[in-house]
Protein backbone atom coordinates (compact mmCIF):
# COMPACT_ATOMS: atom_id res chain seq x y z
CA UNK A 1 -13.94 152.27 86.19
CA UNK A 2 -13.42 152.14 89.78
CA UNK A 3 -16.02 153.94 92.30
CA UNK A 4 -14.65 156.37 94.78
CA UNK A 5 -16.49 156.07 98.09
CA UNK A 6 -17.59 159.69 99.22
CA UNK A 7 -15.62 161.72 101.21
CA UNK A 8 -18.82 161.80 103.76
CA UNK A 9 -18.61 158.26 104.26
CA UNK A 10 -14.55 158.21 104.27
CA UNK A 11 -14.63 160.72 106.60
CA UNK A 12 -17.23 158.05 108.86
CA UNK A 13 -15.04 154.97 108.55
CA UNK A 14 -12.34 157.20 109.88
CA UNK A 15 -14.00 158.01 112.69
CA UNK A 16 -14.92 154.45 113.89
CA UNK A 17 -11.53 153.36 113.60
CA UNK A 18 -10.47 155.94 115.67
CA UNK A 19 -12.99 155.56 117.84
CA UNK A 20 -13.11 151.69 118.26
CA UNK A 21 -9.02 152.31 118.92
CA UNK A 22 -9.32 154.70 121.77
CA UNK A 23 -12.22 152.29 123.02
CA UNK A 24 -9.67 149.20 122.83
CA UNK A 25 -7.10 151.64 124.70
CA UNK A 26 -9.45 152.69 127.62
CA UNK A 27 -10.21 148.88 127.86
CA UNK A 28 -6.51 148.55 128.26
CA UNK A 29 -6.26 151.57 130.45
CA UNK A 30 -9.01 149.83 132.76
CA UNK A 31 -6.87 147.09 134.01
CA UNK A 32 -5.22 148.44 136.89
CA UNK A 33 -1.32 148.59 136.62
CA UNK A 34 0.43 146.08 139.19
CA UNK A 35 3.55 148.02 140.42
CA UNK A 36 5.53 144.65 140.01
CA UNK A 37 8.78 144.64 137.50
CA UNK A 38 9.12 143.10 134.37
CA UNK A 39 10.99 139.59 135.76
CA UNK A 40 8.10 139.56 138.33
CA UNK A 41 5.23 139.82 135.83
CA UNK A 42 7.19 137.60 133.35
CA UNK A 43 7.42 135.07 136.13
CA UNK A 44 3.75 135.32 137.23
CA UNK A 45 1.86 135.94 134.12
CA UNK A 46 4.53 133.38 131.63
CA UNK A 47 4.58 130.73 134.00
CA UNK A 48 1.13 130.07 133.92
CA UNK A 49 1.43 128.10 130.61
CA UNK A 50 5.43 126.93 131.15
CA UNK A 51 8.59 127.36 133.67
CA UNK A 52 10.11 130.68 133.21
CA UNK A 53 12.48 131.22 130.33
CA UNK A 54 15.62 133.96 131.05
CA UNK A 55 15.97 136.49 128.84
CA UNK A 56 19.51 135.27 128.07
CA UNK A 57 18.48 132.15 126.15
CA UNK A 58 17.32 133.92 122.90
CA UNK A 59 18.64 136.93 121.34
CA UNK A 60 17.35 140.00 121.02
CA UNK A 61 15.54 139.02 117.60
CA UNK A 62 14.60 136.12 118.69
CA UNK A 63 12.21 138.04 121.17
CA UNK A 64 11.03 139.93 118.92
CA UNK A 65 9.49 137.01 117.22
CA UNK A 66 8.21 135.48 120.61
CA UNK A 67 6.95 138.31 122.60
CA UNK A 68 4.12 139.17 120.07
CA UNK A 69 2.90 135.42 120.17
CA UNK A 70 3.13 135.98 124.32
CA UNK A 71 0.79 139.19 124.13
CA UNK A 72 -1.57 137.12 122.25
CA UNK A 73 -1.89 133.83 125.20
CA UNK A 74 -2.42 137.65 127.07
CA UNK A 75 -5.15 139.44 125.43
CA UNK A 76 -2.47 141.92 123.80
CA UNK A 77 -3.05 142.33 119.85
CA UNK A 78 -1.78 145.34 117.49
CA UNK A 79 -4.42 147.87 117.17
CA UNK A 80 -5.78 146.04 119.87
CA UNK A 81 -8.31 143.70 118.52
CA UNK A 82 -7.96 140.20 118.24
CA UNK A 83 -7.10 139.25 114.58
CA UNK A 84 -9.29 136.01 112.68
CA UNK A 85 -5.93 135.01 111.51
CA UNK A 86 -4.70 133.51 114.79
CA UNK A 87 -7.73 130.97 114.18
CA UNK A 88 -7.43 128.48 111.00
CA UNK A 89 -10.38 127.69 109.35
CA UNK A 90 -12.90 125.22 109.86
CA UNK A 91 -13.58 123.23 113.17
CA UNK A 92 -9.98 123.55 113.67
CA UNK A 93 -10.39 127.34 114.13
CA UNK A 94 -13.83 127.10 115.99
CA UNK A 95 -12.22 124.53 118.79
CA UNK A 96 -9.54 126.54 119.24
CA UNK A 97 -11.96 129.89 119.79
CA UNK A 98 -14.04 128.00 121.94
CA UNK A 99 -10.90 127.02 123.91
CA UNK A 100 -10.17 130.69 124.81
CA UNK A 101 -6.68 130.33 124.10
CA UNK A 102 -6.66 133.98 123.08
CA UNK A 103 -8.44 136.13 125.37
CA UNK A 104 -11.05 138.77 123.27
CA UNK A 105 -9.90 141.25 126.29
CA UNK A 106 -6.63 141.62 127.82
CA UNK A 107 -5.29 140.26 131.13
CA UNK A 108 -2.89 142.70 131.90
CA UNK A 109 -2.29 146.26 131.51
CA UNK A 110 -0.84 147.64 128.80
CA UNK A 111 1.39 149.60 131.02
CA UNK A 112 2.16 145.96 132.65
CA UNK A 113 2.94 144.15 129.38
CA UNK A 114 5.26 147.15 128.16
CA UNK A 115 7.46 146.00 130.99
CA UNK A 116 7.44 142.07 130.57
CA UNK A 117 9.17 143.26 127.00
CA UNK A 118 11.17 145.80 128.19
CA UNK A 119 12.33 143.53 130.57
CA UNK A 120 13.60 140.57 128.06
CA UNK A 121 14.48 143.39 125.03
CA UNK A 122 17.16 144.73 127.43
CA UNK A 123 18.41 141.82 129.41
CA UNK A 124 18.63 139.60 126.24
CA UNK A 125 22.20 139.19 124.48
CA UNK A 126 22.28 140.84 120.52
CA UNK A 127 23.40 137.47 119.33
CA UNK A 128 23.40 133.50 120.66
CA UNK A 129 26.65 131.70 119.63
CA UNK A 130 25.60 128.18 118.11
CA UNK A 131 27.25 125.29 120.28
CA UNK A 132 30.74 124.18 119.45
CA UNK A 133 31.54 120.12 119.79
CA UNK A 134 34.61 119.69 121.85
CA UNK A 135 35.35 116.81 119.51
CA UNK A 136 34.25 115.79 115.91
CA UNK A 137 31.77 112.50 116.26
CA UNK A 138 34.06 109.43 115.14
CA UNK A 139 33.18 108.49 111.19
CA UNK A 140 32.56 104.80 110.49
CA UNK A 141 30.20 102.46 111.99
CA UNK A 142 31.84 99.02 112.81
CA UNK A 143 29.08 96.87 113.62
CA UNK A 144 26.56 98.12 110.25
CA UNK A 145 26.46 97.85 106.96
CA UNK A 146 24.16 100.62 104.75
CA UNK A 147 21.63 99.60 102.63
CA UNK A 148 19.13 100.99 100.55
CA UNK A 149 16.34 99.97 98.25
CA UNK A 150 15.86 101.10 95.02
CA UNK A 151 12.23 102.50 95.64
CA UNK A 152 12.02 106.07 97.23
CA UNK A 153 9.28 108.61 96.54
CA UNK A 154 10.34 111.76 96.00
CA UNK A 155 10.29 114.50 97.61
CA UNK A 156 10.37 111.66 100.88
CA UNK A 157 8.18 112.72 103.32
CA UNK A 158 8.44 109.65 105.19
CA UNK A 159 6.16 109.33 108.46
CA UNK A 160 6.92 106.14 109.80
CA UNK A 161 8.79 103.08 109.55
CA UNK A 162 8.42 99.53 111.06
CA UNK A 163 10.61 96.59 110.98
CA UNK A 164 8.99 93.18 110.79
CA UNK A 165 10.20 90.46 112.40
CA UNK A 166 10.94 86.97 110.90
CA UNK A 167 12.52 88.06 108.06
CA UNK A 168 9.67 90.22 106.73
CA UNK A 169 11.03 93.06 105.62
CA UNK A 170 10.17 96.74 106.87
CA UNK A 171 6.89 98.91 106.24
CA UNK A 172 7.01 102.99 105.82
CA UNK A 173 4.65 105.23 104.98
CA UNK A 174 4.95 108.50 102.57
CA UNK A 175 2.59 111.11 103.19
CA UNK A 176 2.09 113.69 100.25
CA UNK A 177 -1.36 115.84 101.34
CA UNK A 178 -4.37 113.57 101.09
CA UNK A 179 -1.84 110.94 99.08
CA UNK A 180 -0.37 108.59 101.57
CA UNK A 181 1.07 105.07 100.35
CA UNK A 182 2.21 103.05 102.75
CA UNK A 183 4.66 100.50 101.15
CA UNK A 184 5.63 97.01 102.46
CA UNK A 185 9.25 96.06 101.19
CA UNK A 186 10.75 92.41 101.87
CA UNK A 187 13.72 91.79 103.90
CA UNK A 188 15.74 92.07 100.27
CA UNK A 189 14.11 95.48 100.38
CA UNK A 190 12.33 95.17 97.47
CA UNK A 191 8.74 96.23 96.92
CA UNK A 192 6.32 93.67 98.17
CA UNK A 193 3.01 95.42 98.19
CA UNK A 194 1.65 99.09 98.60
CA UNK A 195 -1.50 100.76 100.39
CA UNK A 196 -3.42 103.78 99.44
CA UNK A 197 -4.25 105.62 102.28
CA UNK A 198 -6.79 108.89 102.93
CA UNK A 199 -5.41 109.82 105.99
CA UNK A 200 -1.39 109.98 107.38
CA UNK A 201 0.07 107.06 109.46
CA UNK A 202 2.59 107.67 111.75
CA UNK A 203 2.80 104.69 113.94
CA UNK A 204 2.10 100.88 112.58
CA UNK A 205 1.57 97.80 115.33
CA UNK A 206 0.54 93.98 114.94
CA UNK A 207 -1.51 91.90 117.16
CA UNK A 208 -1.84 88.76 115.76
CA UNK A 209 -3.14 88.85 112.55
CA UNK A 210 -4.48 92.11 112.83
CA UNK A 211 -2.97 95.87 112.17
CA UNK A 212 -3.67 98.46 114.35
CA UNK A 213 -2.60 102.21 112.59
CA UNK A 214 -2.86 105.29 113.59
CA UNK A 215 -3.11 108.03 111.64
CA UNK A 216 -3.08 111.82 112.62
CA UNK A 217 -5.52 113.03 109.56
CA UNK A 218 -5.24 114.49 106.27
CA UNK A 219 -1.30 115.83 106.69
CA UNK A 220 1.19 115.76 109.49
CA UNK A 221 1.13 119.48 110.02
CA UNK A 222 0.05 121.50 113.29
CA UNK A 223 -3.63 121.81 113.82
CA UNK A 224 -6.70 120.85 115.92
CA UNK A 225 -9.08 119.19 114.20
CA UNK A 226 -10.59 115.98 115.51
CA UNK A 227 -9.61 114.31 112.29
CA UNK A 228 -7.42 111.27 113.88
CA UNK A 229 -8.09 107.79 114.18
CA UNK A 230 -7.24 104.36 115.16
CA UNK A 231 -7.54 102.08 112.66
CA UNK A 232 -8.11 98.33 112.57
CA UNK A 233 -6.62 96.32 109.41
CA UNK A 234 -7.31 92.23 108.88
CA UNK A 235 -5.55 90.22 106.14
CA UNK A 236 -7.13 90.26 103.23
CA UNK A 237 -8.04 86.89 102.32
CA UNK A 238 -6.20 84.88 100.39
CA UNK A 239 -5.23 88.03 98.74
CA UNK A 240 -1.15 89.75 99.77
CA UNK A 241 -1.98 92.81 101.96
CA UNK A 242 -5.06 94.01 104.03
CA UNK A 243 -8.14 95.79 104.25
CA UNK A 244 -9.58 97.78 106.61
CA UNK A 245 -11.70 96.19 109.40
CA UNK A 246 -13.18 98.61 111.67
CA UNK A 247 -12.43 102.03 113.17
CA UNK A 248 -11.08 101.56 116.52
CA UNK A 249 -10.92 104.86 117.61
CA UNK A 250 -12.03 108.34 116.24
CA UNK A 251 -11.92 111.82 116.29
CA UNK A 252 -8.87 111.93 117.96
CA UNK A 253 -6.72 116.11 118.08
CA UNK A 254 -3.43 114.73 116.10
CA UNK A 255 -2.87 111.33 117.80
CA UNK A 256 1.05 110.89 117.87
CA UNK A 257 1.78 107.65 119.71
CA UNK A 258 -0.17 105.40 121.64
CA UNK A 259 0.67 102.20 124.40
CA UNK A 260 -1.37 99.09 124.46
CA UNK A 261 -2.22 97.60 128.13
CA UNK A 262 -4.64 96.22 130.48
CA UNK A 263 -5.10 99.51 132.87
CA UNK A 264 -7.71 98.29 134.78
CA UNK A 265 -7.01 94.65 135.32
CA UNK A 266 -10.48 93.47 133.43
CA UNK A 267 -8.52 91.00 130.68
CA UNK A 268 -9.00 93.48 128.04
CA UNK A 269 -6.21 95.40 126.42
CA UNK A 270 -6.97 99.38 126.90
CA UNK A 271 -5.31 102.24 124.91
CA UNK A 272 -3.54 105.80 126.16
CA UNK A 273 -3.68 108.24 123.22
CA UNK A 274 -1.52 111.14 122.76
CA UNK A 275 -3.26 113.10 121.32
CA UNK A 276 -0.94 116.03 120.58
CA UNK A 277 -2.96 118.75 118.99
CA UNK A 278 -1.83 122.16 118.30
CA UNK A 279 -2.90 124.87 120.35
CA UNK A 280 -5.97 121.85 121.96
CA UNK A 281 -5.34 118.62 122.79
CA UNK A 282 -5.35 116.03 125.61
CA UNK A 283 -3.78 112.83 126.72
CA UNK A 284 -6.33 110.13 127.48
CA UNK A 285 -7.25 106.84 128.20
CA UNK A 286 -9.59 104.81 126.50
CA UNK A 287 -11.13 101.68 128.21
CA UNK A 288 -11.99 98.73 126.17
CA UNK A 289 -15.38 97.44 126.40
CA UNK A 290 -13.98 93.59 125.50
CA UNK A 291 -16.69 93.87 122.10
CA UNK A 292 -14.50 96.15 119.87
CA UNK A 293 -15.29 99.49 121.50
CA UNK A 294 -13.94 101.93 123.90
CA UNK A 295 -14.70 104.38 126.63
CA UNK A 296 -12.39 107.70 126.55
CA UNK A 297 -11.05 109.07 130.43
CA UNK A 298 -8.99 112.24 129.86
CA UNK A 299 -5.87 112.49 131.70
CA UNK A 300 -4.59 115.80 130.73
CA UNK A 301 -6.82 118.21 128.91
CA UNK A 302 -3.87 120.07 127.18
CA UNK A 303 -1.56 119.57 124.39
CA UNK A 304 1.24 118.50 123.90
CA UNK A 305 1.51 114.67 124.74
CA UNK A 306 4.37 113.34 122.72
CA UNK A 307 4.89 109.38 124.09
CA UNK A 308 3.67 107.45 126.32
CA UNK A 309 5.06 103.95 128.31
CA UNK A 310 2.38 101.81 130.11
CA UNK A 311 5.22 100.44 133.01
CA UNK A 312 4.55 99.61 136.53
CA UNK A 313 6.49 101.84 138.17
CA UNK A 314 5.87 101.48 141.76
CA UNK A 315 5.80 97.26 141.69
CA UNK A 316 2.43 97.20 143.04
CA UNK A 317 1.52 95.05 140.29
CA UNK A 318 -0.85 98.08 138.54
CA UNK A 319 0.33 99.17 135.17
CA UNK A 320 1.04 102.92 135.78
CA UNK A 321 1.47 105.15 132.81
CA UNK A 322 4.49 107.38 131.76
CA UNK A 323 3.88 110.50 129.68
CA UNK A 324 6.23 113.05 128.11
CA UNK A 325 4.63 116.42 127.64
CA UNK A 326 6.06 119.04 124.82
CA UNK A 327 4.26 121.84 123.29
CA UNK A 328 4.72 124.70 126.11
CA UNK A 329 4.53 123.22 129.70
CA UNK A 330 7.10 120.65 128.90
CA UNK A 331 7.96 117.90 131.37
CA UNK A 332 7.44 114.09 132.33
CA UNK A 333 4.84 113.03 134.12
CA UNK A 334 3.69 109.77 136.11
CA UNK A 335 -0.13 108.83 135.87
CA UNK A 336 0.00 106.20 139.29
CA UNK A 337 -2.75 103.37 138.85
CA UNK A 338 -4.93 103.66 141.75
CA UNK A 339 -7.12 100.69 141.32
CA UNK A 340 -10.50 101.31 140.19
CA UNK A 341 -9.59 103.01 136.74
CA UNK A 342 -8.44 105.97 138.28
CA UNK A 343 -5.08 107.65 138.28
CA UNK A 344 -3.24 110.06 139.80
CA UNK A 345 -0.66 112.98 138.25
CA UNK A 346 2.77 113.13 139.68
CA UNK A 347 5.61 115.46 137.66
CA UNK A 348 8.61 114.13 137.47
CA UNK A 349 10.58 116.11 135.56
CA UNK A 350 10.37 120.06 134.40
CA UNK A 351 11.71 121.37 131.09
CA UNK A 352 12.10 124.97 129.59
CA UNK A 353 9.39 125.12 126.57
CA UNK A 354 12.74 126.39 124.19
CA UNK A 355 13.28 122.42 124.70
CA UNK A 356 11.32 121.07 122.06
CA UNK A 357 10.61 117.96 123.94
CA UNK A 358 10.72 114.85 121.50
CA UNK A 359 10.96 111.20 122.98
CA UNK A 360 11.28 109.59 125.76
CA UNK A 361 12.60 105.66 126.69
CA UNK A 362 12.36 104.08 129.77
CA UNK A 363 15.31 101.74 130.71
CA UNK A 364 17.09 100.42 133.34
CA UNK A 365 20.43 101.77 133.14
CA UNK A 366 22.06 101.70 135.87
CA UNK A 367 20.80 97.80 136.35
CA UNK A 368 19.05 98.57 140.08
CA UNK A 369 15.80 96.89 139.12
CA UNK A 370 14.34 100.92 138.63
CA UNK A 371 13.53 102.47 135.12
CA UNK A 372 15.22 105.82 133.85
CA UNK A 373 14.34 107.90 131.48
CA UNK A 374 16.30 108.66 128.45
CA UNK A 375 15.07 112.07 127.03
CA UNK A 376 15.40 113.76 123.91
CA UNK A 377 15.08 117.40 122.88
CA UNK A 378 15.74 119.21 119.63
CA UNK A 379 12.50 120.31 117.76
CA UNK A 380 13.56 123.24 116.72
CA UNK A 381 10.32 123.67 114.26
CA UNK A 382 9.49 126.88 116.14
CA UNK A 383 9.72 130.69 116.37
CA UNK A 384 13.53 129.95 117.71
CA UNK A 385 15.03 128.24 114.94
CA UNK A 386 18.76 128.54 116.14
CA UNK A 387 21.04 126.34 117.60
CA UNK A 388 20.75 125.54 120.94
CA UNK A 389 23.16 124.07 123.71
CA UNK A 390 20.56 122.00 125.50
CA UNK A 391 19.27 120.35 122.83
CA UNK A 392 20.51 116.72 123.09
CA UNK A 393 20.01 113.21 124.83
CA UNK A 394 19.61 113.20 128.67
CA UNK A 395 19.46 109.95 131.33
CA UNK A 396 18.01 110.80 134.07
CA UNK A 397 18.70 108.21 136.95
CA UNK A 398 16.03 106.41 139.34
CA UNK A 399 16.16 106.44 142.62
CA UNK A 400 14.08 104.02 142.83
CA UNK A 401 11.15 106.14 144.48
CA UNK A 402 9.97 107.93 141.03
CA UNK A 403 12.52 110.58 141.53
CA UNK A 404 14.95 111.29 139.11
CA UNK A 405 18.07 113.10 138.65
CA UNK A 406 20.31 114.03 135.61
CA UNK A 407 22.91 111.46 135.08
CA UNK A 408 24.04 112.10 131.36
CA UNK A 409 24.01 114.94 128.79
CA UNK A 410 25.05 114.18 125.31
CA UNK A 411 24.98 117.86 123.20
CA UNK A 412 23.17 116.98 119.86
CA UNK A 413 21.74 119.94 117.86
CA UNK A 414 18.10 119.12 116.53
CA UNK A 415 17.41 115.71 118.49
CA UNK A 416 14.62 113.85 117.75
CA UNK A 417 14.54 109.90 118.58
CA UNK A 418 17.11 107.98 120.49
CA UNK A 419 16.38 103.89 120.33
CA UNK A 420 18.44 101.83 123.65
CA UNK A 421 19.41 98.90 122.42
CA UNK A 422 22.51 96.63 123.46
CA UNK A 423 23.80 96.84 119.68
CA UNK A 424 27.18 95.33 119.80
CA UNK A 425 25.76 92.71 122.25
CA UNK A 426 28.24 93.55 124.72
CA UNK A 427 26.12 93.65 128.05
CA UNK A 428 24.82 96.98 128.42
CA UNK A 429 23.08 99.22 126.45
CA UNK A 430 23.97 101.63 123.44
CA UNK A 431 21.86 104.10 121.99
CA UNK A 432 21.36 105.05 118.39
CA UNK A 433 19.87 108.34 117.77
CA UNK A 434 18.44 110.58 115.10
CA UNK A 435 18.55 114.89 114.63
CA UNK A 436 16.23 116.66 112.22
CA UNK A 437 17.74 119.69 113.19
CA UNK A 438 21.57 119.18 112.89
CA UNK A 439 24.43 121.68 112.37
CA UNK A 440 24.26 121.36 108.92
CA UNK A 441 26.95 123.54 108.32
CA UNK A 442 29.29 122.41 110.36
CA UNK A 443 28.15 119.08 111.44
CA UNK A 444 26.35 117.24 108.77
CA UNK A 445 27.09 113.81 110.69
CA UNK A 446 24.90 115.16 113.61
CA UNK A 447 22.12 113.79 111.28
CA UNK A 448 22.60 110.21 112.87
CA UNK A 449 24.95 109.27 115.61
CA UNK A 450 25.54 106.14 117.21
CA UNK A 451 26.78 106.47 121.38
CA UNK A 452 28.87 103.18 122.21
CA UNK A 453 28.43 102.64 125.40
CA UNK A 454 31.33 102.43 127.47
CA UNK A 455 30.96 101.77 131.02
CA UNK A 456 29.95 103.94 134.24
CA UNK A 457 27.43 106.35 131.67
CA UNK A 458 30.29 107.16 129.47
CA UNK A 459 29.90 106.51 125.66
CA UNK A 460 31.78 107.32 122.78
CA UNK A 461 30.43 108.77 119.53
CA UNK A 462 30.04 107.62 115.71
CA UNK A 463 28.15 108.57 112.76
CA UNK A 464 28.79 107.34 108.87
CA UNK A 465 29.94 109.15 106.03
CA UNK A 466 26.10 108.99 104.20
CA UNK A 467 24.44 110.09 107.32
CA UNK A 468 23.36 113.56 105.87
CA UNK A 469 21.52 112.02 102.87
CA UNK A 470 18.36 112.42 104.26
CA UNK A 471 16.77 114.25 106.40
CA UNK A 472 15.51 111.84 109.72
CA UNK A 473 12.72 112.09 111.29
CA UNK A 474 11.96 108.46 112.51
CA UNK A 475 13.82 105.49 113.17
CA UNK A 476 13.01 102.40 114.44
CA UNK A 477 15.02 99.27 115.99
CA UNK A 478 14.46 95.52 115.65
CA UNK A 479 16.02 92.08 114.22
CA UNK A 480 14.84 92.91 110.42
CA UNK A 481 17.30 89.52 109.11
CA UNK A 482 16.65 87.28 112.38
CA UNK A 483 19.94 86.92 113.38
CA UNK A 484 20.01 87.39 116.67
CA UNK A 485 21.47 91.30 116.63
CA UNK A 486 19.29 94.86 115.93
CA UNK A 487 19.04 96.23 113.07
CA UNK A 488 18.25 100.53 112.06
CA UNK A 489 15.52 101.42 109.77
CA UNK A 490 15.52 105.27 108.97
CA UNK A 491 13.03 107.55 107.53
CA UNK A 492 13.37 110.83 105.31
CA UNK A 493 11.19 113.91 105.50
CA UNK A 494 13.03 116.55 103.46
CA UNK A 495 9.74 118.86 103.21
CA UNK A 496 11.55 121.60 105.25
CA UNK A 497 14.90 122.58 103.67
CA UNK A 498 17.32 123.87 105.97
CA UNK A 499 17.60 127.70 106.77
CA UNK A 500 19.86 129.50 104.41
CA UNK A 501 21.06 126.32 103.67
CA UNK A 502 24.76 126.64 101.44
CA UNK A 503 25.25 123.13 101.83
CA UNK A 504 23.61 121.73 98.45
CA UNK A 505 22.64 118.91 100.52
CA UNK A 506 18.63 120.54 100.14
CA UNK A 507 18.75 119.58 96.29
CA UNK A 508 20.49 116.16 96.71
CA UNK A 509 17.46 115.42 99.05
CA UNK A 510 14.61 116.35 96.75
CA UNK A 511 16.18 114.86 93.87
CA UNK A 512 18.22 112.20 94.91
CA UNK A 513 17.62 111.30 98.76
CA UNK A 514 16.33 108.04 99.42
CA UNK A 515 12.83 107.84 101.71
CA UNK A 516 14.69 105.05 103.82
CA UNK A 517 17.70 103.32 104.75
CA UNK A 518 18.74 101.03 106.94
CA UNK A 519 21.58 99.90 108.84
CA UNK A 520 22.12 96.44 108.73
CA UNK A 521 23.91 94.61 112.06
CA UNK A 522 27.04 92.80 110.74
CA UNK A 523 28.08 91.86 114.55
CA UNK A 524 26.32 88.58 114.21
């Protein structure tokens, strides 16, 4: 039989909680009320972690979601104490206390912060209208043929994919928990050999007869713990496969990509890490020792770094470093090689943190000798799950002084990867890109769609009947058959089904849906 505490000691706990809530009030009340409006607090108090967002871009509900996660960066919490749950457990949780993200006190007043959501409640619309395409995307690729091997594992939850040159085949990696295999297939796409892996690849590169992976730790979800790593691979004897070597790098905050150069001019290949994390990370450089070991130099102590391209931008014959940022303060920014292992920070480019910066390439469209930047946006993994207008492909256009200015907008709900390639070996360059996020209802083919292009920045659109069969998240671009054209290799990660999906296509995935494809060039 159950205990009843005594009304005494009821009466007690009752009284602290009241108590400790008028205390967590005054402490509110103490913080002395600006006198600014709501858009002038929003701008100064938002903007310190990202450019300022108008209340017109979500919806009413939509803000209702957000501003509560806002208050939090601010020290604001229901009842006025800061809740355990915002911190996971672990050393995950504990860096992320010891970060401060959330403030134990507020910054603002109370009286302050009741503004900031006054001030987007009112001014938002009740409803955002998804996007509408002017034109349905052309069905029917000319130039590729579909193909697909028999193996897939099921549900895919695909994390990368690599195509070998010379006729090897492709490599891609399924990562289920602590249960990642990543399989090698030959060019007939049939299974050549499989690894067993305790951690989750997501990008694969050969030097020689070495493999350099990295993986981002045990699962490819959200979080902060220092469990990544750069792993070294040699061949295995006289044995098919590999086995691992050394660790190149460790304890790295959810690596997500990382560029291979000499930085410093020494004759030893150096490494920038993106090290994405969650609510920590940090971009940074790590300088090879020439013995097998490295030195870390942080470049950005936040998260957020999504790719990076080791280019030299200004043609002073330093490799500088290019680096798109998501995850808040979104943008693109230039680290200039001063000489002397040191760098400087230029931004180049600003975007709203409803972006959901995903990839960046650097070509030279426009053929003036300068790079541009091809950017993509569409992660709409977030507290703003709707469909967004600005979520697409941009070029931005050199001016051949590290300035750059919008060029090209191609609308494509849920972006994630676009791959510039001259495809149809015409003389310029096509893209082929990839949305985890499309219309599903509407636009199914948004899953993959293929931009001719045309002349003077003006492409036209296709996708392929099969397209929405999986559920893309990476892609990757390369002569698979050694023909002399590129060849598509695409990867399926159906763990999130779409919202209030009607579609069927949710079941087809976890039942049926292959964990790659690929899209074989038939121009040559």
């Amino acid at each position: 039989m159950r205990r009843r505490l005594p009304f005494c000691i009821l009466f007690y706990l009752f009284l602290s909680c009241t108590a400790k809530k008028q205390n967590d009030q005054q402490a509110l009340s103490d913080i002395p009320v600006s006198g600014l409006s709501g858009k002038e607090l929003a701008m100064a108090h938002c903007s310190g972690c990202h450019t300022y967002v108008s209340p017109d871009l979500l919806s009413k509900t939509n803000w209702r979601d957000v501003l509560p996660a806002m208050g939090h960066r601010m020290g604001i919490y229901s009842g006025g104490v800061r809740p355990d749950s915002l911190f996971e457990p672990g050393l995950s949780g504990t860096l992320v206390r010891n970060a401060r993200i959330y403030p134990e006190k507020p910054v603002l007043a109370l009286e302050d912060w009741r503004k900031i959501e006054a001030y987007y409640l009112e001014n938002a619309p009740d409803t955002i209208q998804p996007p509408i395409r002017n034109s349905r995307i052309r069905m029917g690729l000319r130039h590729f043929k579909l193909r697909e091997p028999s193996l897939a594992h099921r549900p895919a939850l695909t994390t990368l994919v690599k195509i070998l040159p010379d006729k090897r085949g492709i490599v891609f990696n399924d990562g289920k928990g602590t249960r990642n295999t990543l399989t090698f297939l030959t060019a007939d796409l049939n299974e050549k050999f499989s690894l067993g892996l305790g951690a989750t690849p997501i990008q694969f590169d050969e030097k020689g007869n070495d493999l350099y992976i990295t993986t981002v730790g045990k699962g490819i979800f959200p979080n902060d713990a220092p469990d990544g790593a750069l792993l070294r691979w040699v061949k295995n004897g006289t044995e098919p496969g590999y086995k691992l070597g050394n660790i190149a790098l460790s304890g790295l905050r959810r690596p997500v990509c990382m560029a291979y150069g000499d930085l410093n001019k020494d004759g030893f290949e150096d490494v920038v890490a993106c090290e994405f994390g969650n609510q920590t990370g940090q971009l940074a450089w790590y300088v090879s020792n020439g013995r097998g070991g490295y030195d870390r130099r942080v470049l950005r102590n936040r998260p957020g770094a999504i790719t990076a391209i080791i280019r030299d931008a200004n043609h002073d014959g330093l490799p500088d470093i290019y680096v798109l940022m998501a995850q808040g303060d979104e943008g693109v920014f230039l680290y200039e090689n001063q000489g002397s292992g040191t760098f400087r920070e230029k931004r180049l480019l600003t975007f709203l943190p409803l972006n959901g910066s995903q990839h960046m390439e650097l070509v030279d469209f426009n053929q003036d000798g300068f790079d541009d930047i091809v950017y993509v946006s569409g992660d709409n993994a977030d507290k703003t799950p709707i469909l967004k207008k600005y979520h697409g492909i941009y070029i931005f256009l050199n001016d051949g002084k590290s300035n750059f200015k919008q060029a090209y907008f191609y609308q494509l709900n849920g972006a994630y990867k676009a791959l510039i390639r001259d495809f149809d070996r015409d003389g310029d360059l096509d893209m082929a890109a990839i949305s985890f996020f499309p219309d599903y209802a509407r636009y199914p083919e948004e899953s993959f769609v293929y931009l001719e292009n045309k002349g003077k920045l003006k492409f036209d659109d296709y996708s392929f009947p099969e397209a929405p069969k999986g559920r893309w998240v990476v892609m990757d671009a390369g002569d698979m058959d050694a023909d002399g054209d590129i060849d598509l290799v695409l990867g399926s990660f159906v763990y999130f089904i779409p919202q209030g999906d009607t579609t069927g296509l949710g079941k087809k995935w976890l039942t049926t849906g292959p964990s790659v494809v690929v899209l074989e060039n038939t121009i040559r």
